[in-house]
N, C-alpha and C. Protein backbone atom coordinates (compact mmCIF):
# COMPACT_ATOMS: atom_id res chain seq x y z
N UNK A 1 17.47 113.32 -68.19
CA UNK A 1 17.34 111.88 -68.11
C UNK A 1 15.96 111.57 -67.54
N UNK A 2 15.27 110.81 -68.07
CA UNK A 2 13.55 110.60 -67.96
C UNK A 2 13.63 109.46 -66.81
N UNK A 3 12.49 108.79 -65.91
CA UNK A 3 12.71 107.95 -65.30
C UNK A 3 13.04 107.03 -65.61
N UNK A 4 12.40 106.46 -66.64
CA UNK A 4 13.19 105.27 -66.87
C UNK A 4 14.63 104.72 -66.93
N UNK A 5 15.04 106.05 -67.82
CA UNK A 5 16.51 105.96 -67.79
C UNK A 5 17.06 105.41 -66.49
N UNK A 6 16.86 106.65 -65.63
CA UNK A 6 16.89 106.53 -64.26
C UNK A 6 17.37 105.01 -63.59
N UNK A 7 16.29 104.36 -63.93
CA UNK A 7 15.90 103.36 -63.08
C UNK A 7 16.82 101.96 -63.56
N UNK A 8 17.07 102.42 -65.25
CA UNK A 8 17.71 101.29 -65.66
C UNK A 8 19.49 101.41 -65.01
N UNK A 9 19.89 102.76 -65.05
CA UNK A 9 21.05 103.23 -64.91
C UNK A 9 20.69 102.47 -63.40
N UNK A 10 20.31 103.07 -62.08
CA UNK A 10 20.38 102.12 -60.36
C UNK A 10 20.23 100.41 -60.92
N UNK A 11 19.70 99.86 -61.70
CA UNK A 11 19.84 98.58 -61.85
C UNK A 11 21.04 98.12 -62.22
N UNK A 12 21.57 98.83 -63.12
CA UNK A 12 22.78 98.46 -64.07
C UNK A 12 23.98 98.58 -63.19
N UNK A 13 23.75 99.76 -62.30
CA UNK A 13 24.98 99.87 -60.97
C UNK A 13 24.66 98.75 -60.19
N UNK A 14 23.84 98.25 -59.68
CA UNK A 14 23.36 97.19 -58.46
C UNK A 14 23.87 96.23 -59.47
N UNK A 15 23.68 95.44 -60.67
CA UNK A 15 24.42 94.64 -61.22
C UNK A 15 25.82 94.65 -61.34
N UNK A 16 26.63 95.35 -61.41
CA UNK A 16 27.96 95.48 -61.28
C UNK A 16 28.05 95.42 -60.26
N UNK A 17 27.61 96.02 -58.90
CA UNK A 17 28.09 95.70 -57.57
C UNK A 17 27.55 94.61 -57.31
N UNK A 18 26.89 93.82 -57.63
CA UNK A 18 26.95 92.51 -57.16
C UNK A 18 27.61 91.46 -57.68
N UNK A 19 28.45 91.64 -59.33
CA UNK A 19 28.85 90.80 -59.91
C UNK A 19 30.49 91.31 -58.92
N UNK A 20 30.65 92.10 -58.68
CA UNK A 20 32.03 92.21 -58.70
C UNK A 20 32.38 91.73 -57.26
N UNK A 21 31.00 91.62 -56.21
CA UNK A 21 31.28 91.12 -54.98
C UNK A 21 31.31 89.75 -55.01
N UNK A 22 31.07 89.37 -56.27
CA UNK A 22 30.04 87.77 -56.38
C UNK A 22 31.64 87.10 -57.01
N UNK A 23 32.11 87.71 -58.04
CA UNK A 23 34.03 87.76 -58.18
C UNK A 23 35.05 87.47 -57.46
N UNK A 24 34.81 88.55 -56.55
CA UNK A 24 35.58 88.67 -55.07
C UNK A 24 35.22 87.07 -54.49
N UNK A 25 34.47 87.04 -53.73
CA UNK A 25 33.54 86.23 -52.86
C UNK A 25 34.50 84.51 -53.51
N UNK A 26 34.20 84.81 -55.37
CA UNK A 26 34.69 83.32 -55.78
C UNK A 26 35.86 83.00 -55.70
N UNK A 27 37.02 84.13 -55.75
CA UNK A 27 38.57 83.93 -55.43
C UNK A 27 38.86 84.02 -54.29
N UNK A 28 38.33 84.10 -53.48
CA UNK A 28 38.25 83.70 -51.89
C UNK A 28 38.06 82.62 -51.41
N UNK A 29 38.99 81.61 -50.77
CA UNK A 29 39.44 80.24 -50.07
C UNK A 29 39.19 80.46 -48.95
N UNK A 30 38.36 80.22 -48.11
CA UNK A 30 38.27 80.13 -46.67
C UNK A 30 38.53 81.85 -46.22
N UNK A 31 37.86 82.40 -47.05
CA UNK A 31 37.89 84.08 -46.79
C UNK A 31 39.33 84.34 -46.72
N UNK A 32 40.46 83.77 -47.64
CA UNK A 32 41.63 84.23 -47.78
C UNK A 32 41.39 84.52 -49.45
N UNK A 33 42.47 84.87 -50.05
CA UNK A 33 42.83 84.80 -51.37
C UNK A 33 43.16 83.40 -51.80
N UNK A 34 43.26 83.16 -52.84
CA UNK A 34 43.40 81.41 -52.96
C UNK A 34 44.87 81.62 -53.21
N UNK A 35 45.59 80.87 -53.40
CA UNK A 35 47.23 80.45 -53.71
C UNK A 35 47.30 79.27 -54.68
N UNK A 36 47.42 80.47 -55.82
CA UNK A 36 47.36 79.11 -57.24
C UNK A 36 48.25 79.33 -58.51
N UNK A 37 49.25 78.83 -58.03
CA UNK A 37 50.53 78.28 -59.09
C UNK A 37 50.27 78.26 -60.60
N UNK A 38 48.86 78.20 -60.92
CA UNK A 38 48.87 78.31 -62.51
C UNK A 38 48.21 79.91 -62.87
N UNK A 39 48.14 80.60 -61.87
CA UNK A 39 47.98 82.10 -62.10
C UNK A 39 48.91 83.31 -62.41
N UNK A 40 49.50 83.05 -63.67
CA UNK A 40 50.62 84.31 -64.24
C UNK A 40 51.16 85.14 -63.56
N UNK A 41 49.92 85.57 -62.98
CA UNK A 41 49.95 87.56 -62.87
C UNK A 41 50.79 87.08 -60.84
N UNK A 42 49.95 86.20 -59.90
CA UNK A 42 50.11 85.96 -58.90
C UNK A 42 51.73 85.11 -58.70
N UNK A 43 51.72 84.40 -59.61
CA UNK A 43 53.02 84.03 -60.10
C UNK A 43 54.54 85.12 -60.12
N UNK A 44 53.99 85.48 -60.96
CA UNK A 44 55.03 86.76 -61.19
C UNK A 44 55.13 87.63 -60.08
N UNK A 45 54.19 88.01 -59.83
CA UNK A 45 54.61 88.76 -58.38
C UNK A 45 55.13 87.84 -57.08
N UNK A 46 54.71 86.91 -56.76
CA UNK A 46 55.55 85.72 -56.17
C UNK A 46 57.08 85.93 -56.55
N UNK A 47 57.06 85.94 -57.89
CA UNK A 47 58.79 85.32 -57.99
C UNK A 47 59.57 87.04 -57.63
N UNK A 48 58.63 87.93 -57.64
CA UNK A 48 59.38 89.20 -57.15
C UNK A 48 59.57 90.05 -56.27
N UNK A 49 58.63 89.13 -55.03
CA UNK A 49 59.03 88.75 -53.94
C UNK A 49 59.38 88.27 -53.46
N UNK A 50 59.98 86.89 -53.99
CA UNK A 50 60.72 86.26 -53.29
C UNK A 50 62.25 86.34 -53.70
N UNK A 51 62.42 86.76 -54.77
CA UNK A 51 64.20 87.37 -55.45
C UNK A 51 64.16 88.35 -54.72
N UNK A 52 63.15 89.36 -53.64
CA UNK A 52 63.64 90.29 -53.06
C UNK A 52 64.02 89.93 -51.35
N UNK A 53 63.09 89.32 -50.92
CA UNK A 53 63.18 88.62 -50.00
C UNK A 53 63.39 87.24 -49.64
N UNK A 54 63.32 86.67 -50.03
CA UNK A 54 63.47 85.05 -49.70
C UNK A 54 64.97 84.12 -50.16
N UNK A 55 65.43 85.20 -51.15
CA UNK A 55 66.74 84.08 -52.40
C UNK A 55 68.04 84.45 -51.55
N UNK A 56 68.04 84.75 -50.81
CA UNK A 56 69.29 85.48 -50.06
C UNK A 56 69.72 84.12 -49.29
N UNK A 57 68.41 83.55 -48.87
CA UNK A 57 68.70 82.44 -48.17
C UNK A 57 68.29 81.15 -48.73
N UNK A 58 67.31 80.96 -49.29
CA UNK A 58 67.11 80.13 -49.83
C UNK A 58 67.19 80.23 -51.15
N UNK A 59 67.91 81.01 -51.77
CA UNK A 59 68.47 80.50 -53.03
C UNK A 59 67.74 80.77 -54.29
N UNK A 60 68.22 81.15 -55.43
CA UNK A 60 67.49 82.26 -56.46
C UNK A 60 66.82 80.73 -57.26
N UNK A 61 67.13 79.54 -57.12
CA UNK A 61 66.38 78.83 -57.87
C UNK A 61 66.08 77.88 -57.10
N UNK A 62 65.10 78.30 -55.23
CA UNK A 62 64.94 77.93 -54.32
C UNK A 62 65.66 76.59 -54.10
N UNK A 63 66.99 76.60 -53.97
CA UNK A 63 67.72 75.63 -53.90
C UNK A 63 68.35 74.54 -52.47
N UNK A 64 67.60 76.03 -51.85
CA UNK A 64 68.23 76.31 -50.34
C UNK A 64 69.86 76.34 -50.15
N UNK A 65 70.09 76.27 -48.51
CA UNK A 65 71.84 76.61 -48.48
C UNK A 65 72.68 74.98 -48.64
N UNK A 66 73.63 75.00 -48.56
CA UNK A 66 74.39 73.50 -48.70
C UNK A 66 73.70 73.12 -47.68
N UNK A 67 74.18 71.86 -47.49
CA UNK A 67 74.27 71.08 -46.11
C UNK A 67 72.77 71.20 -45.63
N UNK A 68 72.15 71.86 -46.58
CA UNK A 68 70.73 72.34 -44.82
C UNK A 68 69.85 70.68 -44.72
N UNK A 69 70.31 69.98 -44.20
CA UNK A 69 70.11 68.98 -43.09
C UNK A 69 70.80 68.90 -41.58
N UNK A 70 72.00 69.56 -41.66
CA UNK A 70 72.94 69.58 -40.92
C UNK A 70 73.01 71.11 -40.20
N UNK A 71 73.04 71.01 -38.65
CA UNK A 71 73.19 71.99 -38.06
C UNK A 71 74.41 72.95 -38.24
N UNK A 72 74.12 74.29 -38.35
CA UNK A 72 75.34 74.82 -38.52
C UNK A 72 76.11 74.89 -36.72
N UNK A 73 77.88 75.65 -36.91
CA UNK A 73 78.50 75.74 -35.67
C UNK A 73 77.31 76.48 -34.50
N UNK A 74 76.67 77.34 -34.79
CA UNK A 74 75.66 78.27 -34.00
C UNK A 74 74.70 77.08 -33.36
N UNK A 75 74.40 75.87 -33.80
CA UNK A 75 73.08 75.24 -33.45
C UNK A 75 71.99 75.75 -34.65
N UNK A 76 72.21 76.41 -35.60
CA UNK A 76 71.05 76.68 -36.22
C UNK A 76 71.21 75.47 -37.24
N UNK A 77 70.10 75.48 -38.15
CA UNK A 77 69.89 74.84 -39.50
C UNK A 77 69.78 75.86 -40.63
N UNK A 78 70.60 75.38 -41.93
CA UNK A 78 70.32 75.99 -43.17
C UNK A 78 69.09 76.22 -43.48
N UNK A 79 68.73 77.52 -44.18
CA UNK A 79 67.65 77.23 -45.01
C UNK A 79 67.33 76.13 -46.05
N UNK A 80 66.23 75.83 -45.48
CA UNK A 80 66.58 74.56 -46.95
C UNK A 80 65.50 74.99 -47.86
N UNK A 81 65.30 73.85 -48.93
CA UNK A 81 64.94 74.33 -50.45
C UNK A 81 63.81 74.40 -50.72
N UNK A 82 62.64 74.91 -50.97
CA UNK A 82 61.86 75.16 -51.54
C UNK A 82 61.35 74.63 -53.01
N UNK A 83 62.42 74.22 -53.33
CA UNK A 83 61.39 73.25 -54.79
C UNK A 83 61.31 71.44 -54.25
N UNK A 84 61.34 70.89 -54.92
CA UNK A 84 60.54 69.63 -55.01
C UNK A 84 61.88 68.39 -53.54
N UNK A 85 63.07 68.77 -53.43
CA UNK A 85 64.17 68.42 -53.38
C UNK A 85 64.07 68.67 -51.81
N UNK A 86 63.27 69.84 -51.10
CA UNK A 86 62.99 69.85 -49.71
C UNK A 86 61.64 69.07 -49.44
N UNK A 87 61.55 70.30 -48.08
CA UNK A 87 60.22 69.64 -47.19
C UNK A 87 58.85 70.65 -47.13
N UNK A 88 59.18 71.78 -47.80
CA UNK A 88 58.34 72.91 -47.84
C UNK A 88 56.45 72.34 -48.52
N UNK A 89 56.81 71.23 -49.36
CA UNK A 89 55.82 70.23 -49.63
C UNK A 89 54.98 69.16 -49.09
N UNK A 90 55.42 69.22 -47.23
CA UNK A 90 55.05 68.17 -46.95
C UNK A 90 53.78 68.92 -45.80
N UNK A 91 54.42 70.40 -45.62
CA UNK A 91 52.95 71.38 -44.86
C UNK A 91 52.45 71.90 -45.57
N UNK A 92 50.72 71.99 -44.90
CA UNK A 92 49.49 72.57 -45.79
C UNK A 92 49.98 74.31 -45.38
N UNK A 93 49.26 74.73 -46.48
CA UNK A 93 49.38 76.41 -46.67
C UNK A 93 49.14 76.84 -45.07
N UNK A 94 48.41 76.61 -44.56
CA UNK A 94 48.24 77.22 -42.96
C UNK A 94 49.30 77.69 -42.71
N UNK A 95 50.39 76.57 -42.13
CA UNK A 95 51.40 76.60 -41.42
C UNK A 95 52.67 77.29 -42.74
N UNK A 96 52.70 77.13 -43.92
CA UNK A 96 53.79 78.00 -44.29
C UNK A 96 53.62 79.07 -44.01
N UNK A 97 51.93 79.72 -44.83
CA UNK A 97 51.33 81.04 -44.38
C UNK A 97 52.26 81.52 -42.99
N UNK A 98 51.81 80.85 -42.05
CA UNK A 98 52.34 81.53 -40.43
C UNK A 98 53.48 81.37 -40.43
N UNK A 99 54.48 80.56 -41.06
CA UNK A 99 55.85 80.80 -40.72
C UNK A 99 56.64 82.21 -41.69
N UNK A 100 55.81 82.20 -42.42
CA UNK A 100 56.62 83.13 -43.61
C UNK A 100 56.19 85.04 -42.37
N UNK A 101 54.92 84.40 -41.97
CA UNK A 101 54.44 85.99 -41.48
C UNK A 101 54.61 86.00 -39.75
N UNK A 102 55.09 84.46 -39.41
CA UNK A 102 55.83 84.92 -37.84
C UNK A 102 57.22 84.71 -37.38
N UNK A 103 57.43 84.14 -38.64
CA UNK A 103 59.23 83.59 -38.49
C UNK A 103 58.59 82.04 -37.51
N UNK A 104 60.14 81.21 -37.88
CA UNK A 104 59.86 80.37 -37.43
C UNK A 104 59.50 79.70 -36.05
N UNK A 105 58.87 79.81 -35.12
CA UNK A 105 58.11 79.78 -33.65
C UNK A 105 58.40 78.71 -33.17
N UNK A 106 59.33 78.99 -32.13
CA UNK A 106 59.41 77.33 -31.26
C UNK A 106 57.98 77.03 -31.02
N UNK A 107 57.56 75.86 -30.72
CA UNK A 107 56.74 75.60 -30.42
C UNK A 107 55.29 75.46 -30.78
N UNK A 108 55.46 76.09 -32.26
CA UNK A 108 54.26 76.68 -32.65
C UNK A 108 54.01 76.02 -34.32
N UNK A 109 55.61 76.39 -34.90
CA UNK A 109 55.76 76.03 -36.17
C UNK A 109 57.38 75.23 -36.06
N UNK A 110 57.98 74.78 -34.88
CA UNK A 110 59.00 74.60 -34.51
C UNK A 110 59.04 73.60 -33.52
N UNK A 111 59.86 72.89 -33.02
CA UNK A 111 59.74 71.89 -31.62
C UNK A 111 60.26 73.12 -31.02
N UNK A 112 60.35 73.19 -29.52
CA UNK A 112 60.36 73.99 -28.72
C UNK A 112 62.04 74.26 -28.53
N UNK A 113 62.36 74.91 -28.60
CA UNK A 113 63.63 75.65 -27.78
C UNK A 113 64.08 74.84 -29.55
N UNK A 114 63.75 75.46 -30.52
CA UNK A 114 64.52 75.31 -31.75
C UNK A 114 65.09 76.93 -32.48
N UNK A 115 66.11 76.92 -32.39
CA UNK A 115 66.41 78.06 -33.10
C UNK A 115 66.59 78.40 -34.58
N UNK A 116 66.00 79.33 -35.21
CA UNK A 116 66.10 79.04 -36.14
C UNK A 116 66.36 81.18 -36.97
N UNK A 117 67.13 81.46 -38.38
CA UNK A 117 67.14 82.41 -38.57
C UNK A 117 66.13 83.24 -39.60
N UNK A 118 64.90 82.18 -39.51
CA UNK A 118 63.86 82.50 -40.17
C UNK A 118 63.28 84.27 -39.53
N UNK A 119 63.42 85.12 -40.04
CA UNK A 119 62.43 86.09 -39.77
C UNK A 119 60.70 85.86 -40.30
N UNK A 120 60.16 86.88 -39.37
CA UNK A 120 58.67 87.49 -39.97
C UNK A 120 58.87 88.40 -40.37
N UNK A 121 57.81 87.91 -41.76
CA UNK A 121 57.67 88.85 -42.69
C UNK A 121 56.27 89.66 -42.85
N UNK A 122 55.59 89.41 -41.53
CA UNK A 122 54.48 89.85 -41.87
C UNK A 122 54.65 91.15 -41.25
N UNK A 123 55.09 91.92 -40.67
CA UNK A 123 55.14 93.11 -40.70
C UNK A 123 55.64 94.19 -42.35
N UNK A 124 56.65 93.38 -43.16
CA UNK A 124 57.05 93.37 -44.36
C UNK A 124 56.17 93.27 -45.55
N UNK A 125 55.36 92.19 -45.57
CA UNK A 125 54.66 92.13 -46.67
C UNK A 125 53.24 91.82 -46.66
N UNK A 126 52.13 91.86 -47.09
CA UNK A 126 50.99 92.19 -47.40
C UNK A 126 50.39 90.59 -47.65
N UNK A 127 49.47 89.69 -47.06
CA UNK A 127 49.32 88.66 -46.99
C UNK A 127 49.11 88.39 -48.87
N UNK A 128 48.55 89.13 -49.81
CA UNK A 128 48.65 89.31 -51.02
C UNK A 128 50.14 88.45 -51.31
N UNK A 129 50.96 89.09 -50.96
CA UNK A 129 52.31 89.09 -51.51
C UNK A 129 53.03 87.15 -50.87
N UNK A 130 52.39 87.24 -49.78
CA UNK A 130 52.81 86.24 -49.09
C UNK A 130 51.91 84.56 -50.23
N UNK A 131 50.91 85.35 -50.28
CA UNK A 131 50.24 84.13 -51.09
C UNK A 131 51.51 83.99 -52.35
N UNK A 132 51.19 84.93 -52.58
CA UNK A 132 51.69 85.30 -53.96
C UNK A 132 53.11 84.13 -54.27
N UNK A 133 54.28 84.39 -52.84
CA UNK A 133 55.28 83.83 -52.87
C UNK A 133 55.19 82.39 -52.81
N UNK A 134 54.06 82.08 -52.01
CA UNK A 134 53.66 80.24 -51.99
C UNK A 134 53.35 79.92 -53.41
N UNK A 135 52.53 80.78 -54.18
CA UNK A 135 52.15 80.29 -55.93
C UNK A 135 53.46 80.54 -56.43
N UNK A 136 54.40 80.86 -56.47
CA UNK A 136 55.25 81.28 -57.17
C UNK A 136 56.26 80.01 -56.73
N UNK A 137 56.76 79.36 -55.33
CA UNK A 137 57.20 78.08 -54.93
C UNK A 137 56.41 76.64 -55.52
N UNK A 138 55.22 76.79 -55.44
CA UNK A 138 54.43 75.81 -55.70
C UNK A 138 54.32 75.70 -56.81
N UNK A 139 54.84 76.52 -58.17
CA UNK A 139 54.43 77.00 -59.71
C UNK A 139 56.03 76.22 -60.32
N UNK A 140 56.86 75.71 -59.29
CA UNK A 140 58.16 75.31 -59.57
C UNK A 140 58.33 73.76 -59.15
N UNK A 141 57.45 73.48 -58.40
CA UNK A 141 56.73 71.58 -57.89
C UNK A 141 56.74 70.75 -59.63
N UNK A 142 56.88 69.86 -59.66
CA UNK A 142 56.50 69.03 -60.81
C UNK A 142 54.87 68.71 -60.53
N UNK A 143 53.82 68.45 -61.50
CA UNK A 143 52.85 67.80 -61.19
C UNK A 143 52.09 67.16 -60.03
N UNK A 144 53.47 65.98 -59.71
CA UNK A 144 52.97 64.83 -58.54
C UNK A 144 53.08 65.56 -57.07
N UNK A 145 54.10 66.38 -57.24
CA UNK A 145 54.22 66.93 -56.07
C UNK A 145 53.58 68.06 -55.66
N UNK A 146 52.66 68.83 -56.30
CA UNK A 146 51.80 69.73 -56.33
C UNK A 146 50.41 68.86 -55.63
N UNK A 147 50.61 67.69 -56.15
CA UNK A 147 48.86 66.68 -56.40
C UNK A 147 49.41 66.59 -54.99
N UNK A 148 50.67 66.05 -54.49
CA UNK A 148 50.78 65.66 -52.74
C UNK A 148 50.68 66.50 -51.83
N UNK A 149 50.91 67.87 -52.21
CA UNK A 149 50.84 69.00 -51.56
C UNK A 149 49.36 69.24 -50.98
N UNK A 150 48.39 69.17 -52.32
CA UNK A 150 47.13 70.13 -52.15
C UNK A 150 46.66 68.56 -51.55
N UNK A 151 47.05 67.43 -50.91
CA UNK A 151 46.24 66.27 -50.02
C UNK A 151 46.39 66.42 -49.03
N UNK A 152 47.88 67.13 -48.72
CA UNK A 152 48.43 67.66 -47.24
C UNK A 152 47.36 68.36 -46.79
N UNK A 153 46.81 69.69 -47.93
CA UNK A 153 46.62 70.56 -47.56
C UNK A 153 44.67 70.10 -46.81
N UNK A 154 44.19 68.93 -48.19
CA UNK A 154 42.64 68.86 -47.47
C UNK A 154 42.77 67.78 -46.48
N UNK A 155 43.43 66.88 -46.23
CA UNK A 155 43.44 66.73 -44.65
C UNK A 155 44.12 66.89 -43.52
N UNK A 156 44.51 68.44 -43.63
CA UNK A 156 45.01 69.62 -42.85
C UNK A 156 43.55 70.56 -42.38
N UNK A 157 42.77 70.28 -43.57
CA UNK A 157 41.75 71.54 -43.68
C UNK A 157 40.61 70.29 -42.73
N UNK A 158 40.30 69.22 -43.37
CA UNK A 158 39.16 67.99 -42.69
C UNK A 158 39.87 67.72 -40.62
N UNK A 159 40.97 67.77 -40.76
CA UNK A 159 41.58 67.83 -39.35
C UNK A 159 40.79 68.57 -38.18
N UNK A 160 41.21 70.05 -38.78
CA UNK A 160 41.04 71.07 -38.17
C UNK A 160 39.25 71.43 -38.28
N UNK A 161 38.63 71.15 -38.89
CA UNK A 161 36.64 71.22 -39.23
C UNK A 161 36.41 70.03 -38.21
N UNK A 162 36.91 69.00 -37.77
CA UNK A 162 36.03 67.73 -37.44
C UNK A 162 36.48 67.31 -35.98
């Protein structure tokens, strides 16, 4: 291989490593992965994490449990629903993010001294997977309620910057 070759071959590598960081870099939201409901592949793995983990309680066509407005005999609350019919739409990604990966937190993601049988899953699953399950909830929203979601979400985001 003559120099030139050489030289074109280190360029041609430095172009791929920069396109593929430059890739990376663009599907990155606030140096997270983005969480986007019209993405197939992120989709699908969403819905197969959450039929593994999540439908037990909230329900294989996120329906949540009966009643979940109403405290059960324990003091707890049902899971409730996840499509358009709950409240899972009315917090920006932050705070689902942290409830899905700390369980639900008095005080934190909770009023204080609230009990609740939410586990964390972040010892369980891979923040990948966790996005994954919000696109896969959010991929089941009608239109309007997707558009109300992602307003939650930028003055959640303008809140917290200003």
């Amino acid at each position: 291989m003559n120099q030139g070759n050489r030289l074109f071959h280190w360029l041609l590598g430095g172009v791929v490593v920069f396109l593929a960081g430059a890739i990376a870099f663009a599907l990155r939201q606030d140096g997270e992965l983005p969480i986007n409901p019209a993405d197939a592949k992120q989709v699908g793995l969403g819905r197969e994490v959450y039929d593994r983990y999540c439908a037990a309680c909230h329900g294989a066509k996120l329906e949540g449990q009966a009643h979940w407005r109403e405290r059960l005999p324990n003091g707890r609350m049902p899971a409730p629903p996840h499509d358009q019919t709950g409240h899972t739409w009315h917090h920006p990604d932050g705070i689902l993010l942290g409830i899905i990966k700390e369980g639900l937190v008095p005080g934190k993601y909770a009023p204080p001294g609230y009990r609740s049988d939410m586990p964390a899953f972040g010892g369980a699953l891979t923040d990948e997977e966790i996005r994954a399950v919000l696109a896969y909830v959010k991929s089941a929203w009608p239109p309007d309620i997707q558009k109300l979601q992602s307003e939650v979400n930028r003055r959640s985001r303008e809140g917290s910057s200003g």
